[in-house]
PDB file of N, CA and C in Angstrom:
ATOM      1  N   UNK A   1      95.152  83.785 172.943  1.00  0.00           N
ATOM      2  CA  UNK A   1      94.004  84.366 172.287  1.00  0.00           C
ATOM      3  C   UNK A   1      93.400  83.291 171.386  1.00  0.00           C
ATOM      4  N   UNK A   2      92.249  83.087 171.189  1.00  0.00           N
ATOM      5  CA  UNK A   2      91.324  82.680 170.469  1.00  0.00           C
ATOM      6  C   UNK A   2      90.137  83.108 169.821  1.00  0.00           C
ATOM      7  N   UNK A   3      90.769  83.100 168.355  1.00  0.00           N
ATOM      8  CA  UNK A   3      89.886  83.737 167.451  1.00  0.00           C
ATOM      9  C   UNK A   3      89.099  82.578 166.020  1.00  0.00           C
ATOM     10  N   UNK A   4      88.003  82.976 165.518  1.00  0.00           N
ATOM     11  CA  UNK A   4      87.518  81.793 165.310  1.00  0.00           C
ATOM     12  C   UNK A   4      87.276  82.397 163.408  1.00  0.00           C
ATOM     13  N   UNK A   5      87.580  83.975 163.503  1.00  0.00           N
ATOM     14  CA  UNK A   5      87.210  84.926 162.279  1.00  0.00           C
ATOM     15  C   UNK A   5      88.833  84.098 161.213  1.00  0.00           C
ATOM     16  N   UNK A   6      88.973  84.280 159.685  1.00  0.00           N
ATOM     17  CA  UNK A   6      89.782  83.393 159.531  1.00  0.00           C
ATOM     18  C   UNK A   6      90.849  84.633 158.890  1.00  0.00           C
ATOM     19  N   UNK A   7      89.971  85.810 158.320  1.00  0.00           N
ATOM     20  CA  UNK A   7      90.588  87.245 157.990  1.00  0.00           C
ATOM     21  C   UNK A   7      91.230  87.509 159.567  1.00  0.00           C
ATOM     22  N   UNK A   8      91.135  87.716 160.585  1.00  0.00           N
ATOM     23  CA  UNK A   8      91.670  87.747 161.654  1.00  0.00           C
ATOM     24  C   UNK A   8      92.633  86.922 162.226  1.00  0.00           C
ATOM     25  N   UNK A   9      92.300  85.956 162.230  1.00  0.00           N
ATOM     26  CA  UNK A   9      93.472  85.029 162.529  1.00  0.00           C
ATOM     27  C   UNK A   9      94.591  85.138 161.644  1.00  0.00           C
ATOM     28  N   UNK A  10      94.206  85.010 160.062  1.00  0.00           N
ATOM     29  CA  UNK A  10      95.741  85.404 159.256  1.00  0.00           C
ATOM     30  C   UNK A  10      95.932  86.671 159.483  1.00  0.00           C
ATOM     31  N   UNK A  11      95.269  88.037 159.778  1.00  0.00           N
ATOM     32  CA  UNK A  11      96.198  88.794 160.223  1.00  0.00           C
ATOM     33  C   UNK A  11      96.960  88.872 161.012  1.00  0.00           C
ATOM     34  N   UNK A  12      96.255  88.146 162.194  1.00  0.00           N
ATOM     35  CA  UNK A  12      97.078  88.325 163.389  1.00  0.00           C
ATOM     36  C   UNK A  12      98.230  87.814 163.604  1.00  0.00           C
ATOM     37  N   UNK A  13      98.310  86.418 162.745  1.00  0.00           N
ATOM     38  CA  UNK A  13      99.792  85.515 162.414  1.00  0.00           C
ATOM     39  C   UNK A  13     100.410  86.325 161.426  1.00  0.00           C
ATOM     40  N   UNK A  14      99.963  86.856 160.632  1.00  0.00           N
ATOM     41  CA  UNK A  14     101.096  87.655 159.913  1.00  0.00           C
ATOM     42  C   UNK A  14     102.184  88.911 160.129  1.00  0.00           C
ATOM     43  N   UNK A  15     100.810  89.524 161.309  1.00  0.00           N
ATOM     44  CA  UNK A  15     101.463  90.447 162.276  1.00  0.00           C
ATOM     45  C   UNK A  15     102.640  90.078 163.805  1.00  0.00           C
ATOM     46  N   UNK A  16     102.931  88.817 163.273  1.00  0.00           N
ATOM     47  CA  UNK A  16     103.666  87.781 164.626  1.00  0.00           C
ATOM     48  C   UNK A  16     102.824  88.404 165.885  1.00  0.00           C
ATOM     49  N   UNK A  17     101.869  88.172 166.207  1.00  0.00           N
ATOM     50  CA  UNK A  17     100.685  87.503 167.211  1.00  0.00           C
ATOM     51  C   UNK A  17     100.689  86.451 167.876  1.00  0.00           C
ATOM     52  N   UNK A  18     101.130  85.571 167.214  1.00  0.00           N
ATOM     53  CA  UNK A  18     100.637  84.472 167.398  1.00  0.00           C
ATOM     54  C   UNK A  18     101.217  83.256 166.014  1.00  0.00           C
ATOM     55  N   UNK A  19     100.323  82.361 166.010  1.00  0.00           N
ATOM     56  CA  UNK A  19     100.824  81.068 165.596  1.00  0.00           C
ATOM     57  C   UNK A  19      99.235  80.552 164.844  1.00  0.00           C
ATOM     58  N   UNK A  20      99.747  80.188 164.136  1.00  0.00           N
ATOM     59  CA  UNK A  20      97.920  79.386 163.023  1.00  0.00           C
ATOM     60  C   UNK A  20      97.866  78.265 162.551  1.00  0.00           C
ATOM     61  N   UNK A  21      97.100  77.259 162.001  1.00  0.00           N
ATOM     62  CA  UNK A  21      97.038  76.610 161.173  1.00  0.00           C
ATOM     63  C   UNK A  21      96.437  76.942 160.231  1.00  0.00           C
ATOM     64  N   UNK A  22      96.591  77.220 159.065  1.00  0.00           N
ATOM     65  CA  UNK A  22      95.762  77.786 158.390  1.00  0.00           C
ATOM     66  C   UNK A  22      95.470  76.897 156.823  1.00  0.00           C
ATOM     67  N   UNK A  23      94.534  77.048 156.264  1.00  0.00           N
ATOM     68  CA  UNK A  23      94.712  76.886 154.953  1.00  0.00           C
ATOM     69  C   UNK A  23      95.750  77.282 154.173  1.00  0.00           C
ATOM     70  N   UNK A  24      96.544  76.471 153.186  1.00  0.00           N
ATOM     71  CA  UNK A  24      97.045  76.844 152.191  1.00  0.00           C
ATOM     72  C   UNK A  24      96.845  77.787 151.229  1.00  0.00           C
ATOM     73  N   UNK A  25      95.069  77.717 150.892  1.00  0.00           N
ATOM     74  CA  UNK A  25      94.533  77.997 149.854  1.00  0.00           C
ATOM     75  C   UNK A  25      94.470  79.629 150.290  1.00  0.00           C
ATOM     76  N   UNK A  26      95.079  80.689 149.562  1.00  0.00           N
ATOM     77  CA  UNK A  26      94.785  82.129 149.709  1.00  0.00           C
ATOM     78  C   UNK A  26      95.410  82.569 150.393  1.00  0.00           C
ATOM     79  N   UNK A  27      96.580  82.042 151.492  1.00  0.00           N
ATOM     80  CA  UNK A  27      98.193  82.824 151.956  1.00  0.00           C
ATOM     81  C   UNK A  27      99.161  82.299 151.112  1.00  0.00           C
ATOM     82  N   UNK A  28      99.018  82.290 149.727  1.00  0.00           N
ATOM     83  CA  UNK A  28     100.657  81.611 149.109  1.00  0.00           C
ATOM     84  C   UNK A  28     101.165  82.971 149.076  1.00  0.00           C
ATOM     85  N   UNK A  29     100.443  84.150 148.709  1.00  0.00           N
ATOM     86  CA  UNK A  29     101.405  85.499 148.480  1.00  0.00           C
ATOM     87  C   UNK A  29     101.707  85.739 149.769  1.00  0.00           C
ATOM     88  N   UNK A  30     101.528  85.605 151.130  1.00  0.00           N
ATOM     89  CA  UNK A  30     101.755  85.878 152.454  1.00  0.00           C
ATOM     90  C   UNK A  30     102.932  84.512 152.738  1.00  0.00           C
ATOM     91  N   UNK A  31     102.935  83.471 152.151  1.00  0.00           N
ATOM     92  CA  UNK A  31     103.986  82.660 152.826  1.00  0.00           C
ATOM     93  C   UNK A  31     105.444  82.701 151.973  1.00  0.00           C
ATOM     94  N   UNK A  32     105.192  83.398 150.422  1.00  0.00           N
ATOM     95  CA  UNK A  32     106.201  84.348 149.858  1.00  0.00           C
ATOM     96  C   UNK A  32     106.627  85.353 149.801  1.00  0.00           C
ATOM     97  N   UNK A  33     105.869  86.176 150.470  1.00  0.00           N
ATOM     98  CA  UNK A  33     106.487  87.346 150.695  1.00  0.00           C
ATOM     99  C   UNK A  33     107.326  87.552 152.249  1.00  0.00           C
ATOM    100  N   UNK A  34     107.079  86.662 152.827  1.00  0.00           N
ATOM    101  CA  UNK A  34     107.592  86.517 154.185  1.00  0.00           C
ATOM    102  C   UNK A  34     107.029  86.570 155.157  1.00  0.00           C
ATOM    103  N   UNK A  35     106.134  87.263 155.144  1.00  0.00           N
ATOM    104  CA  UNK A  35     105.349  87.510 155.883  1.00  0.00           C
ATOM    105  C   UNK A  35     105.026  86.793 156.916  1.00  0.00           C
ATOM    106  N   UNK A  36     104.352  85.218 155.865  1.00  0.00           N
ATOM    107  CA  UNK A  36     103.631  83.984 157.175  1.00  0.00           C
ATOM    108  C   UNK A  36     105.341  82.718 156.516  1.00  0.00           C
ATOM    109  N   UNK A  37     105.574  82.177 158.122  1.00  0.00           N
ATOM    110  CA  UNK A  37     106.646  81.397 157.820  1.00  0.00           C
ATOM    111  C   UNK A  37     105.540  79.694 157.748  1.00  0.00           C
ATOM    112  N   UNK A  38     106.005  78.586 157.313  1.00  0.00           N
ATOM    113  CA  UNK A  38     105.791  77.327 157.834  1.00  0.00           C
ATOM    114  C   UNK A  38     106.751  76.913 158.801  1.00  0.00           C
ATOM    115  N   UNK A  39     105.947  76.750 159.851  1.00  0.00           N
ATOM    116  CA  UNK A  39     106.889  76.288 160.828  1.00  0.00           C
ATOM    117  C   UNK A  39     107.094  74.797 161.213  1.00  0.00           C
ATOM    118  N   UNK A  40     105.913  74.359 161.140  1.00  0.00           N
ATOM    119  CA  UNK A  40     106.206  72.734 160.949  1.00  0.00           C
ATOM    120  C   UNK A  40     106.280  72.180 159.575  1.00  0.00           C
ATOM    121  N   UNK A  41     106.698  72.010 159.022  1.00  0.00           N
ATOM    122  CA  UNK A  41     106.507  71.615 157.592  1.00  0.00           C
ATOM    123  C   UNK A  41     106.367  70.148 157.618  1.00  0.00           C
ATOM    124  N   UNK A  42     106.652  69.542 158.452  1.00  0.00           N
ATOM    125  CA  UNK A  42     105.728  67.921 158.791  1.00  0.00           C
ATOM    126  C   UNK A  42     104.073  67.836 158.696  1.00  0.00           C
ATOM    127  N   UNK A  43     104.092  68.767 158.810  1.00  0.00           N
ATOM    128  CA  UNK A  43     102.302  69.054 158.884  1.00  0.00           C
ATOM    129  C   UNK A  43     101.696  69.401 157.815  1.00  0.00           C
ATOM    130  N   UNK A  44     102.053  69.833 156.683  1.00  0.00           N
ATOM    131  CA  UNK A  44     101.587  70.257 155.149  1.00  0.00           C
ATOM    132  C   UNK A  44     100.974  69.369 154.759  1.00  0.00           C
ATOM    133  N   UNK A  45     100.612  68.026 154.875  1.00  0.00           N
ATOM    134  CA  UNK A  45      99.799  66.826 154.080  1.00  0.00           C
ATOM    135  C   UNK A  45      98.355  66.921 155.179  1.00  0.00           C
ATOM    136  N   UNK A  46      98.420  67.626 156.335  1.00  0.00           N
ATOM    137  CA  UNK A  46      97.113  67.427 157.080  1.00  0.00           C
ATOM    138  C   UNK A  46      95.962  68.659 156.270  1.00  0.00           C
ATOM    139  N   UNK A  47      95.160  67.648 156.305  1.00  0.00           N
ATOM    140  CA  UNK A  47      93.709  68.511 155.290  1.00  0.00           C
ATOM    141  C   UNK A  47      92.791  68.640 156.273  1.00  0.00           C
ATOM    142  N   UNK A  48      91.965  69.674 155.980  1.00  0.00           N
ATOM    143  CA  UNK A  48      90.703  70.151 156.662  1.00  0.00           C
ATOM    144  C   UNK A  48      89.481  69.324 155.621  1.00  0.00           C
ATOM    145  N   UNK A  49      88.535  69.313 156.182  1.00  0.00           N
ATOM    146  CA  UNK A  49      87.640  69.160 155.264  1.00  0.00           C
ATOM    147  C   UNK A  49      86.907  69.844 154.932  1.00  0.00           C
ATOM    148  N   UNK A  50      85.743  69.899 153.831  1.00  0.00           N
ATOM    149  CA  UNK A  50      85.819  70.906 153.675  1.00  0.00           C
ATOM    150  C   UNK A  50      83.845  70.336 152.519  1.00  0.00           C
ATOM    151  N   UNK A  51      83.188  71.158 153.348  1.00  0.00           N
ATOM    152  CA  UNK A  51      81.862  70.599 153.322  1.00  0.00           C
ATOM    153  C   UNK A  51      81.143  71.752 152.277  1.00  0.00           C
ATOM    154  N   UNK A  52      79.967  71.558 151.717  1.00  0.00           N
ATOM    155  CA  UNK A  52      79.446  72.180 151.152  1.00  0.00           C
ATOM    156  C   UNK A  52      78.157  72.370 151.296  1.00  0.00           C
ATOM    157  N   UNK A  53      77.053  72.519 151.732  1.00  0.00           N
ATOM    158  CA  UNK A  53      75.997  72.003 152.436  1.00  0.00           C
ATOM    159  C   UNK A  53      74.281  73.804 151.983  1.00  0.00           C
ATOM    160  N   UNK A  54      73.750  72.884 151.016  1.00  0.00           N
ATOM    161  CA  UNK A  54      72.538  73.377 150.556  1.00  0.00           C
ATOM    162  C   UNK A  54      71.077  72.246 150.771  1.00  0.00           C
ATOM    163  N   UNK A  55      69.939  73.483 150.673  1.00  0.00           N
ATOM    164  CA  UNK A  55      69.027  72.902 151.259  1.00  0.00           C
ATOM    165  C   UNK A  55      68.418  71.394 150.263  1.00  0.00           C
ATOM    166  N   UNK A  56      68.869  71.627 148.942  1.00  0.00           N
ATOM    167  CA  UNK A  56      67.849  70.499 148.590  1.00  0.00           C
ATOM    168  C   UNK A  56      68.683  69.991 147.201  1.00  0.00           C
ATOM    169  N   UNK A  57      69.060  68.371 147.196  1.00  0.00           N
ATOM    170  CA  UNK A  57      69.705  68.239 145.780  1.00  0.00           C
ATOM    171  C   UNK A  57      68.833  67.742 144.569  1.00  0.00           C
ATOM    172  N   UNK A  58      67.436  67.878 144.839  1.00  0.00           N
ATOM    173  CA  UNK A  58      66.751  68.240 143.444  1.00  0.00           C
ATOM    174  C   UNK A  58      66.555  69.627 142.700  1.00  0.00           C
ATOM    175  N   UNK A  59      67.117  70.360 143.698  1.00  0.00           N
ATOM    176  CA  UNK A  59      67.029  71.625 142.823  1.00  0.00           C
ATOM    177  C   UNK A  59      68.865  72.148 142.997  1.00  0.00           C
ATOM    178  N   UNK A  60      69.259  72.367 142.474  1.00  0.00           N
ATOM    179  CA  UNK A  60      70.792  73.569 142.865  1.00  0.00           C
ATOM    180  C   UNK A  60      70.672  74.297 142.088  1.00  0.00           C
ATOM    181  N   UNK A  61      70.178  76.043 142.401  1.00  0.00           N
ATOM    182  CA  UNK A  61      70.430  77.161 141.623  1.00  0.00           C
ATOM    183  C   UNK A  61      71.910  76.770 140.910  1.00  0.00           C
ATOM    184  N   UNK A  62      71.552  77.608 139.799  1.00  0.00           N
ATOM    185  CA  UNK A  62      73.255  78.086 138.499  1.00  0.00           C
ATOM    186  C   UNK A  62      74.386  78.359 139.257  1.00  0.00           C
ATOM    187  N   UNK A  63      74.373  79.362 140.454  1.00  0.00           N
ATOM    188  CA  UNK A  63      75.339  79.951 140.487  1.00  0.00           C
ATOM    189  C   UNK A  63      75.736  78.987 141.547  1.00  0.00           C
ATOM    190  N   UNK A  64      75.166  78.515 142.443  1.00  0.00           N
ATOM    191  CA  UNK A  64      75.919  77.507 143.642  1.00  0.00           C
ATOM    192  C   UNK A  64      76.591  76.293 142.732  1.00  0.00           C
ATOM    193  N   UNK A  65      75.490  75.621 141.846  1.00  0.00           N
ATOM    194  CA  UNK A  65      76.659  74.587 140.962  1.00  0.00           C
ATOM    195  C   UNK A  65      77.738  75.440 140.642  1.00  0.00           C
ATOM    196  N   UNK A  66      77.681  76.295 139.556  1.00  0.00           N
ATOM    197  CA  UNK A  66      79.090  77.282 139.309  1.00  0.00           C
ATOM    198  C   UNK A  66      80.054  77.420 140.446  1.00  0.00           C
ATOM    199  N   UNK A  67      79.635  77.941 141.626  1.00  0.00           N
ATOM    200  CA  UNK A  67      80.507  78.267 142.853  1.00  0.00           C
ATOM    201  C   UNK A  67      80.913  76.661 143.469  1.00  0.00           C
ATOM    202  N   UNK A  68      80.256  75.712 143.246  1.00  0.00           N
ATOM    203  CA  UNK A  68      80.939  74.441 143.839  1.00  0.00           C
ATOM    204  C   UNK A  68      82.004  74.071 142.205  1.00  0.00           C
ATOM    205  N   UNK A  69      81.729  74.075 141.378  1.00  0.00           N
ATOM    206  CA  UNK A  69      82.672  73.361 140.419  1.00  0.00           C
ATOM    207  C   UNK A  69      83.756  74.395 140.487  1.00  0.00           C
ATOM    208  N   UNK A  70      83.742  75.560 140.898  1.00  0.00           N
ATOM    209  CA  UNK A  70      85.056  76.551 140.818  1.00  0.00           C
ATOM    210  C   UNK A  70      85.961  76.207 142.215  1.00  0.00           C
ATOM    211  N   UNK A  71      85.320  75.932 143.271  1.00  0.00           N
ATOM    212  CA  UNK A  71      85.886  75.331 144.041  1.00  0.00           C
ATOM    213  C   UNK A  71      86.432  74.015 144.512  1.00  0.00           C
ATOM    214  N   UNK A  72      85.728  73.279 143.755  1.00  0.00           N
ATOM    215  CA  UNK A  72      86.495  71.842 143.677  1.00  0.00           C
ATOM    216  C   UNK A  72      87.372  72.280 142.479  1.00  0.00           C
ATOM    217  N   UNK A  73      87.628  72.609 141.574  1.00  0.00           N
ATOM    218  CA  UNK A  73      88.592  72.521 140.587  1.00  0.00           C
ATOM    219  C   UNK A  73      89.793  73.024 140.991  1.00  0.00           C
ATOM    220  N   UNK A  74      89.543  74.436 141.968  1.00  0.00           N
ATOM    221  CA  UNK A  74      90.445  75.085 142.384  1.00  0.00           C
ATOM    222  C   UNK A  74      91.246  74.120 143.698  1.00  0.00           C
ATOM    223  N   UNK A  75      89.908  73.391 144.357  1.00  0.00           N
ATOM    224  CA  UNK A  75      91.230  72.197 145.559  1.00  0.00           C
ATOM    225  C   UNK A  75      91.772  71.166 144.804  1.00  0.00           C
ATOM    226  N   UNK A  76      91.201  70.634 143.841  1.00  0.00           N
ATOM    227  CA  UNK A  76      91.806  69.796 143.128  1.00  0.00           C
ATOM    228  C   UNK A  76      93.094  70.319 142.574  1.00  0.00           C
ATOM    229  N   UNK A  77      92.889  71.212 141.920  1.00  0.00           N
ATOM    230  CA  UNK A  77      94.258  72.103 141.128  1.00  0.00           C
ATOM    231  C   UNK A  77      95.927  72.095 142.307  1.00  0.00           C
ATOM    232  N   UNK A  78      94.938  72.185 143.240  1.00  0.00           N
ATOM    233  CA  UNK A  78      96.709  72.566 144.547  1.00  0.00           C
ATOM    234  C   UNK A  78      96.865  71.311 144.988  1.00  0.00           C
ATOM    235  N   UNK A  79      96.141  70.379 145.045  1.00  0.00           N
ATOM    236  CA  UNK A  79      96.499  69.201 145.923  1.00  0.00           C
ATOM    237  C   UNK A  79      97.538  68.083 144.668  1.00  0.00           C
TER     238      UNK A  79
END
């Protein structure tokens, strides 16, 4: 199966479905509670990237700066 939704895919690995790569960021209570296992753990240093992409950088509404500095602080914070 191939699914591309990312709420779907971690369900479906959590429900043993299947198998994921997934982000770190937002299954730590699913990879402690048991739920999602790491199965390769050789693989934990591979990063996604991870883009941010608005129409124009002379202008950035409040809340997209706000929503990018909460999110870089927050990848910065785990890495």
């Amino acid at each position: 199966m191939l699914l591309s939704d990312v709420a779907t895919i971690t369900q479906s690995a959590s429900l043993v479905y299947g198998i994921a790569q997934l982000l770190e960021l937002g299954i730590e209570s699913l990879i402690e509670s048991g739920r999602l296992e790491v199965i390769f753990p050789d693989w934990l240093d591979e990063r996604f990237p991870l883009y941010a992409l608005h129409p124009s950088r002379n202008y950035l509404p409040p809340k997209t700066r706000a929503f990018l500095d909460f999110v870089i602080a927050t990848v910065k914070s785990r890495t």
